[in-house]
C-alpha atoms as a PDB file:
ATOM      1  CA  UNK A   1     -59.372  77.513 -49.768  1.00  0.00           C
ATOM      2  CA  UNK A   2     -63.124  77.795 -49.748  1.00  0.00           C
ATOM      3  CA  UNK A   3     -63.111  74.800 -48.445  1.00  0.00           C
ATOM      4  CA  UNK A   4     -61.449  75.143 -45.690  1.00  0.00           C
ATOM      5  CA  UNK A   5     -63.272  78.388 -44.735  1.00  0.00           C
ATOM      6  CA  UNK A   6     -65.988  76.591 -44.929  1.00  0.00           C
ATOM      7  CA  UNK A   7     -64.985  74.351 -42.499  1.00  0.00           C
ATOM      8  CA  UNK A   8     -63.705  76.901 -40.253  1.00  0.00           C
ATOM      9  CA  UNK A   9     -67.015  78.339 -39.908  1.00  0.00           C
ATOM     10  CA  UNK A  10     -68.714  75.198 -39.155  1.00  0.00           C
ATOM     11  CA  UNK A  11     -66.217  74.563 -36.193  1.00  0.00           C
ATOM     12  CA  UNK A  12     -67.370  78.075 -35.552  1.00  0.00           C
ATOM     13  CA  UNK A  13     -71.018  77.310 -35.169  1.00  0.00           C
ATOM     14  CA  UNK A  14     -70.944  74.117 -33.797  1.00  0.00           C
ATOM     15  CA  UNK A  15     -68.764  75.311 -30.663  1.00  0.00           C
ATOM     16  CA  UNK A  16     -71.101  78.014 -30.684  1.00  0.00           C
ATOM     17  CA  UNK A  17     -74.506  76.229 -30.299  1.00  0.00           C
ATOM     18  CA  UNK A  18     -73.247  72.756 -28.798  1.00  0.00           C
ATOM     19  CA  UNK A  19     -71.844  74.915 -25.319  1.00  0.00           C
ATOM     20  CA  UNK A  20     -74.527  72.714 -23.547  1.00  0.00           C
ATOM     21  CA  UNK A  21     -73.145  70.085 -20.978  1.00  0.00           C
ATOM     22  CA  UNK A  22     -75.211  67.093 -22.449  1.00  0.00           C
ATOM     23  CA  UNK A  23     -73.726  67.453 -25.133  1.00  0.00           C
ATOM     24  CA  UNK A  24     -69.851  67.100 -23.933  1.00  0.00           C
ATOM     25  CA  UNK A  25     -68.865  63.809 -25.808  1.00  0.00           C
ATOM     26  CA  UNK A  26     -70.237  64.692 -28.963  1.00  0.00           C
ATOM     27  CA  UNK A  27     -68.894  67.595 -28.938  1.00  0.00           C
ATOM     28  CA  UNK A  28     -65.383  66.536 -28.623  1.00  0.00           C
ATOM     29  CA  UNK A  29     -65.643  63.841 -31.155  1.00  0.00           C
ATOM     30  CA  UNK A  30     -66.949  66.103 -33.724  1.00  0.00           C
ATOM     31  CA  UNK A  31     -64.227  68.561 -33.161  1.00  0.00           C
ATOM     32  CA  UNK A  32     -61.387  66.256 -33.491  1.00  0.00           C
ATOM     33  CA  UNK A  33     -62.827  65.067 -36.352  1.00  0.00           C
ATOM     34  CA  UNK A  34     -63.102  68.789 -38.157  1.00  0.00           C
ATOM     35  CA  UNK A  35     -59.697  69.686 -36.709  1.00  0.00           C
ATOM     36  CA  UNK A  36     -58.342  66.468 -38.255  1.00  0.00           C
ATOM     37  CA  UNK A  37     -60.488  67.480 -42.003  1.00  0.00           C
ATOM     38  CA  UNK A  38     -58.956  71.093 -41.015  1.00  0.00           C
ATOM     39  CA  UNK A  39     -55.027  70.161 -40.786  1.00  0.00           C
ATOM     40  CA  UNK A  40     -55.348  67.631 -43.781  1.00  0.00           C
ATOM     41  CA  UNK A  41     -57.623  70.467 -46.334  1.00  0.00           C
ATOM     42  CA  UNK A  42     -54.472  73.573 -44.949  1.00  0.00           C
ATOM     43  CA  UNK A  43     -51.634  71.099 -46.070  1.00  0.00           C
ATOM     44  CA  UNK A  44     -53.079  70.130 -49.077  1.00  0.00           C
ATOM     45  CA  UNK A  45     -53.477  74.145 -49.787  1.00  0.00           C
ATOM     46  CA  UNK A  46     -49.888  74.259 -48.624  1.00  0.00           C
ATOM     47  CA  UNK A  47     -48.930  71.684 -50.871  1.00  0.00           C
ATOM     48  CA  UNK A  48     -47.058  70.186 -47.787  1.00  0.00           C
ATOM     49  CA  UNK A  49     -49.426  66.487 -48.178  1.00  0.00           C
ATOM     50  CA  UNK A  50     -48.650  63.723 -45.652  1.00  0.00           C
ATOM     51  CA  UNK A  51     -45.771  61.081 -46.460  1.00  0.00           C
ATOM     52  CA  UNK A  52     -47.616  58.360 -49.028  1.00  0.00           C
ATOM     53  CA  UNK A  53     -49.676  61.003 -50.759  1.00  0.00           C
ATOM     54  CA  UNK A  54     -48.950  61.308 -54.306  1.00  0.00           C
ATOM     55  CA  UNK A  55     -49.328  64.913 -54.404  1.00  0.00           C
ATOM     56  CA  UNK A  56     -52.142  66.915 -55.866  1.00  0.00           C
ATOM     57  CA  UNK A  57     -53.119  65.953 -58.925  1.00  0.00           C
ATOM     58  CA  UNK A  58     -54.233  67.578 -61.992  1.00  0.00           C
ATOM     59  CA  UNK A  59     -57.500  67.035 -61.785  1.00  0.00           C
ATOM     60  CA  UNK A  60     -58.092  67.969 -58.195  1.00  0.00           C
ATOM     61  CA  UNK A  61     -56.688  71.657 -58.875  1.00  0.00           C
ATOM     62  CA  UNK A  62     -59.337  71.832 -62.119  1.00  0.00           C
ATOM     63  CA  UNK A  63     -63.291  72.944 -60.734  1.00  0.00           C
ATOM     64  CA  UNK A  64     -64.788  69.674 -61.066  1.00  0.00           C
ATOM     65  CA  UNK A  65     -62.507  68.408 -58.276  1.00  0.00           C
ATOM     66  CA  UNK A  66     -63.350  70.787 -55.950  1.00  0.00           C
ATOM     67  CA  UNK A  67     -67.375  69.444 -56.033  1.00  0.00           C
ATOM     68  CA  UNK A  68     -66.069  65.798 -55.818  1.00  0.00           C
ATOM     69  CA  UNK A  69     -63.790  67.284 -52.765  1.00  0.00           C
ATOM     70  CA  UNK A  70     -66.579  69.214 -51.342  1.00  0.00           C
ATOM     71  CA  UNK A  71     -68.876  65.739 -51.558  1.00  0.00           C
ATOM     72  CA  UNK A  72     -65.974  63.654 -49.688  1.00  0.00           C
ATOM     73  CA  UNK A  73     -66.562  66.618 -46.924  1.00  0.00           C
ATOM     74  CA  UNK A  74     -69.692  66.107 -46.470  1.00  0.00           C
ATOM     75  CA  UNK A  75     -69.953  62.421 -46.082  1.00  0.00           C
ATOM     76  CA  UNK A  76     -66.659  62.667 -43.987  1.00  0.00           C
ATOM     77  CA  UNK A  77     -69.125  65.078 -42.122  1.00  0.00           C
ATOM     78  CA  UNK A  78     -72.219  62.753 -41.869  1.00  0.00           C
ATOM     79  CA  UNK A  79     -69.742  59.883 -41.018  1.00  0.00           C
ATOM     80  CA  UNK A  80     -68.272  61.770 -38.271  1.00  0.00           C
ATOM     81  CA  UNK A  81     -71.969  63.134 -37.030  1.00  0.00           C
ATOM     82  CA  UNK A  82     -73.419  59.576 -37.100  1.00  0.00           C
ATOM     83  CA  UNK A  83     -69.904  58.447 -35.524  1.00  0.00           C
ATOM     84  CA  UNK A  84     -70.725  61.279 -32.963  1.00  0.00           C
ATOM     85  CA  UNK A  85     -74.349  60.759 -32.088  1.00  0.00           C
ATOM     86  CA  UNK A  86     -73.636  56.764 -32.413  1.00  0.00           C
ATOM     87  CA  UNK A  87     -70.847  57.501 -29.043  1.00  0.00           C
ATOM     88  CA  UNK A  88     -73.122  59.847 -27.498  1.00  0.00           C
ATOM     89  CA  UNK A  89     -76.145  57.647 -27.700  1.00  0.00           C
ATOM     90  CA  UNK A  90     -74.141  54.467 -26.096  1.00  0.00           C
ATOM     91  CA  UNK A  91     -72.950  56.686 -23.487  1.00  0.00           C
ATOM     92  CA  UNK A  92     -76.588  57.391 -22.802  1.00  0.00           C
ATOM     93  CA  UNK A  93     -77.881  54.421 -22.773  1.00  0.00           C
ATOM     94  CA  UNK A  94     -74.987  53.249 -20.388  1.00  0.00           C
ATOM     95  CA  UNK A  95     -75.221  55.921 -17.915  1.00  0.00           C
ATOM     96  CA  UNK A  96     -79.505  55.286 -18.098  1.00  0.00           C
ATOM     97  CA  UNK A  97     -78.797  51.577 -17.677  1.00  0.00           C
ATOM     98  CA  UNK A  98     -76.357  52.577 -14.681  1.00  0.00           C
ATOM     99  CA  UNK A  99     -78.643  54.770 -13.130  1.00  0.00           C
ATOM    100  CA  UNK A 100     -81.784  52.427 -13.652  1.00  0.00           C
ATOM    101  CA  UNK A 101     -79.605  49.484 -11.588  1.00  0.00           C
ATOM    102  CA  UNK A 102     -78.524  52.362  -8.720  1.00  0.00           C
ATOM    103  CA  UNK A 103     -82.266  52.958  -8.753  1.00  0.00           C
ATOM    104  CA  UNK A 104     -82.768  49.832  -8.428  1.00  0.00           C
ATOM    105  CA  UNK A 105     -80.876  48.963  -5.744  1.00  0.00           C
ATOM    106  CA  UNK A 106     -82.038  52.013  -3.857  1.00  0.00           C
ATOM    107  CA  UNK A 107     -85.584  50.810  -4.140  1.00  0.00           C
ATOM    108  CA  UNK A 108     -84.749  47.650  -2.739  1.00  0.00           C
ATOM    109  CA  UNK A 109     -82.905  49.155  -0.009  1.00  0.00           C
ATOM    110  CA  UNK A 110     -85.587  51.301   1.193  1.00  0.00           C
ATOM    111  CA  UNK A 111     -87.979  48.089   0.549  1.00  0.00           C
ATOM    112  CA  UNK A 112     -85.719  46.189   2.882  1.00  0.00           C
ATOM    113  CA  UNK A 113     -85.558  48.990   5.418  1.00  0.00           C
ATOM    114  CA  UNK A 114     -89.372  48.922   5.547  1.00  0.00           C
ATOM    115  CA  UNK A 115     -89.815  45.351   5.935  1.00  0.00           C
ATOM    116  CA  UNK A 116     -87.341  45.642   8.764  1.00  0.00           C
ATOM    117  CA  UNK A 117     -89.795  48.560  10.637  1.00  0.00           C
ATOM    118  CA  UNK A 118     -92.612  46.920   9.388  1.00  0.00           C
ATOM    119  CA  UNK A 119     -91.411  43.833  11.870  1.00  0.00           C
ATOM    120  CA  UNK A 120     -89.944  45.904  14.956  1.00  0.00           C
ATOM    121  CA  UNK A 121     -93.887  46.707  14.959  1.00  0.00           C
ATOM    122  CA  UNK A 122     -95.318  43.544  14.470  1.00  0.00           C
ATOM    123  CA  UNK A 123     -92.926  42.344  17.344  1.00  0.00           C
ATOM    124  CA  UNK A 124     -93.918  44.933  19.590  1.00  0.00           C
ATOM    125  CA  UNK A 125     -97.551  44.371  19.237  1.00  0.00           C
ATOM    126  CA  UNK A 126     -96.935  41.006  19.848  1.00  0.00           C
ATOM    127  CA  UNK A 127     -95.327  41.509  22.764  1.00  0.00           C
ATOM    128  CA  UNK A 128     -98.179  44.230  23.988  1.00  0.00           C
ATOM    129  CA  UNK A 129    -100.592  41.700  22.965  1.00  0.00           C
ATOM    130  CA  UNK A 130     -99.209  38.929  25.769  1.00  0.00           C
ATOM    131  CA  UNK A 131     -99.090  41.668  28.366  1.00  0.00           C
ATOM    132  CA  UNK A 132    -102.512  42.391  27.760  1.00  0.00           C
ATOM    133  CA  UNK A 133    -103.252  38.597  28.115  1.00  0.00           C
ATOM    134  CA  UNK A 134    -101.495  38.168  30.931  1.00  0.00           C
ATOM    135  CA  UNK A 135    -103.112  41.294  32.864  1.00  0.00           C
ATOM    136  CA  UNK A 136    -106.371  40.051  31.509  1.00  0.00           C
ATOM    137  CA  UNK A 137    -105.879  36.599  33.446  1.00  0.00           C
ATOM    138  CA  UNK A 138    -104.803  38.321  36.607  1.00  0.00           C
ATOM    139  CA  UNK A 139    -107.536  40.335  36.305  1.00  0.00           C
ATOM    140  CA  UNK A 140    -110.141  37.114  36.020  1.00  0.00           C
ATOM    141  CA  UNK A 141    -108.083  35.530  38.398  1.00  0.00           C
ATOM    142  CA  UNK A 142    -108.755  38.452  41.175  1.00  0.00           C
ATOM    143  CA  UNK A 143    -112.289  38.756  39.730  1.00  0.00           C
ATOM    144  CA  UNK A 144    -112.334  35.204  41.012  1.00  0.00           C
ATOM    145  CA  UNK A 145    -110.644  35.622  43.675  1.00  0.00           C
ATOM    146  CA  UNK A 146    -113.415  38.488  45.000  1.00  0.00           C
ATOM    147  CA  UNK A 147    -116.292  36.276  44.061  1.00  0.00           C
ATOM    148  CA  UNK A 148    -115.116  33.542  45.875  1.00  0.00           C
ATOM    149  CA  UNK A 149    -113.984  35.689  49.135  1.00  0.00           C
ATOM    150  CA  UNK A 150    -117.611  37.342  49.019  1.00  0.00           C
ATOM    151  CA  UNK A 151    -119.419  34.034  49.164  1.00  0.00           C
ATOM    152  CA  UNK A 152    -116.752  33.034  51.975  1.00  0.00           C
ATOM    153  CA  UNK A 153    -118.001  36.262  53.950  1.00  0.00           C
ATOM    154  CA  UNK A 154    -121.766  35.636  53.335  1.00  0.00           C
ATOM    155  CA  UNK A 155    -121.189  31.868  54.336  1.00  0.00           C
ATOM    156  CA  UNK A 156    -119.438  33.053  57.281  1.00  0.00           C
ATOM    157  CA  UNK A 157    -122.265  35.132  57.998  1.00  0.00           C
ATOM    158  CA  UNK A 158    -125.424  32.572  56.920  1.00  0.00           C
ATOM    159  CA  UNK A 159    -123.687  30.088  59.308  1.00  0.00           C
ATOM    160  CA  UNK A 160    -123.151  32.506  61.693  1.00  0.00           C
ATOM    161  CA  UNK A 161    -126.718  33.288  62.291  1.00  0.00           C
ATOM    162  CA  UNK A 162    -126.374  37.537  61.604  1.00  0.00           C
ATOM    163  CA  UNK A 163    -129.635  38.651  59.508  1.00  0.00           C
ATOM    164  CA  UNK A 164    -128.919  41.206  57.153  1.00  0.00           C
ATOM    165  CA  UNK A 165    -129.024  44.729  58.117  1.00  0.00           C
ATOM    166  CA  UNK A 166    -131.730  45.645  56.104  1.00  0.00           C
ATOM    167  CA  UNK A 167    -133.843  43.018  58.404  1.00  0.00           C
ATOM    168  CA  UNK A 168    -133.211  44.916  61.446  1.00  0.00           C
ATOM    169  CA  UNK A 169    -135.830  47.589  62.843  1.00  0.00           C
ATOM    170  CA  UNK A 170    -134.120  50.392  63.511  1.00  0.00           C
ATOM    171  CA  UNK A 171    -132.206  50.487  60.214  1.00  0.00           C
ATOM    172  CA  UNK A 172    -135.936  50.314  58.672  1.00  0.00           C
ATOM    173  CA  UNK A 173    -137.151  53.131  60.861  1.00  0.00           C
ATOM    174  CA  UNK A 174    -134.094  55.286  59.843  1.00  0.00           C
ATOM    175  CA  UNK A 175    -134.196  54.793  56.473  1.00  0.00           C
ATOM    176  CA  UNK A 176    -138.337  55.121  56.349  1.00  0.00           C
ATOM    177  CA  UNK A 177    -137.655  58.247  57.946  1.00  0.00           C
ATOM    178  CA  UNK A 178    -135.240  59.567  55.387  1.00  0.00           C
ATOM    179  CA  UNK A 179    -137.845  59.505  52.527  1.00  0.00           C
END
């Protein structure tokens, strides 16, 4: 019977301090397991074993029983802990793996998504850049254009014979006049 207080109040304190999410899977493999140790230690107190059990024996009602019992307990205990933190820790490392690939593919998502910018932008300087070529060839091109009509006026104006105004008298009496 102590034995299955004892029990009892470790199911007690382990739903007591393992009330922490993270901890969910554990949690409900340990407590199977201790409600499984629970049932069999109450029908052996009973005397009500399961079909194949021989029943209890002499020995296991004597003391010395009870410390061999009480041994089988505790490495049913450590089997079921390690059994329990073995689960837990695959389930960790496959919901880490899982989230490391989503991670992943999130990086290369937003990788992609800057590449694609990164190229809208190159384009559009590229496409800035020939406008500015262009406008800088009509721009040489009138440059050219007002050169060559300038030196059409002053032949026009060599041929024709007309000095320059500056040449002219009164224009040098007006302007001697102004300083």
């Amino acid at each position: 019977m102590s034995q299955l207080l004892q029990l009892r109040q470790l199911l007690q304190l382990f739903v007591m301090k393992t009330s922490v999410p993270g901890k969910y899977l554990m949690r409900i493999i340990f407590l199977l397991i201790l409600k499984l140790q629970l049932k069999i230690l109450s029908r052996r107190a009973q005397g009500n074993l399961l079909d194949g059990d021989e029943g209890p024996k002499q020995s296991e009602i004597q003391g010395p029983s009870s410390e061999k019992d009480t041994i089988q307990i505790n490495l049913r205990m450590r089997a079921a802990t390690a059994t329990a933190l073995g689960a837990a820790a695959a389930h960790a490392k496959y919901l880490a793996d899982q989230e490391e690939r989503r991670m992943e593919q999130l990086m290369a998502i937003m990788i992609e998504t800057q590449m694609k910018k990164l190229k809208r932008k190159m384009k559009y300087f590229d496409e800035l850049e020939l406008i500015m070529e262009k406008e800088n060839a009509h721009i040489e091109e009138l440059e050219e254009s007002l050169v060559a009509d300038r030196l059409n006026v002053l032949q026009r104006i060599f041929n024709a014979g007309i000095s320059r105004w500056k040449d002219h008298a009164s224009v040098k009496s007006e302007t001697g006049s102004v300083q």
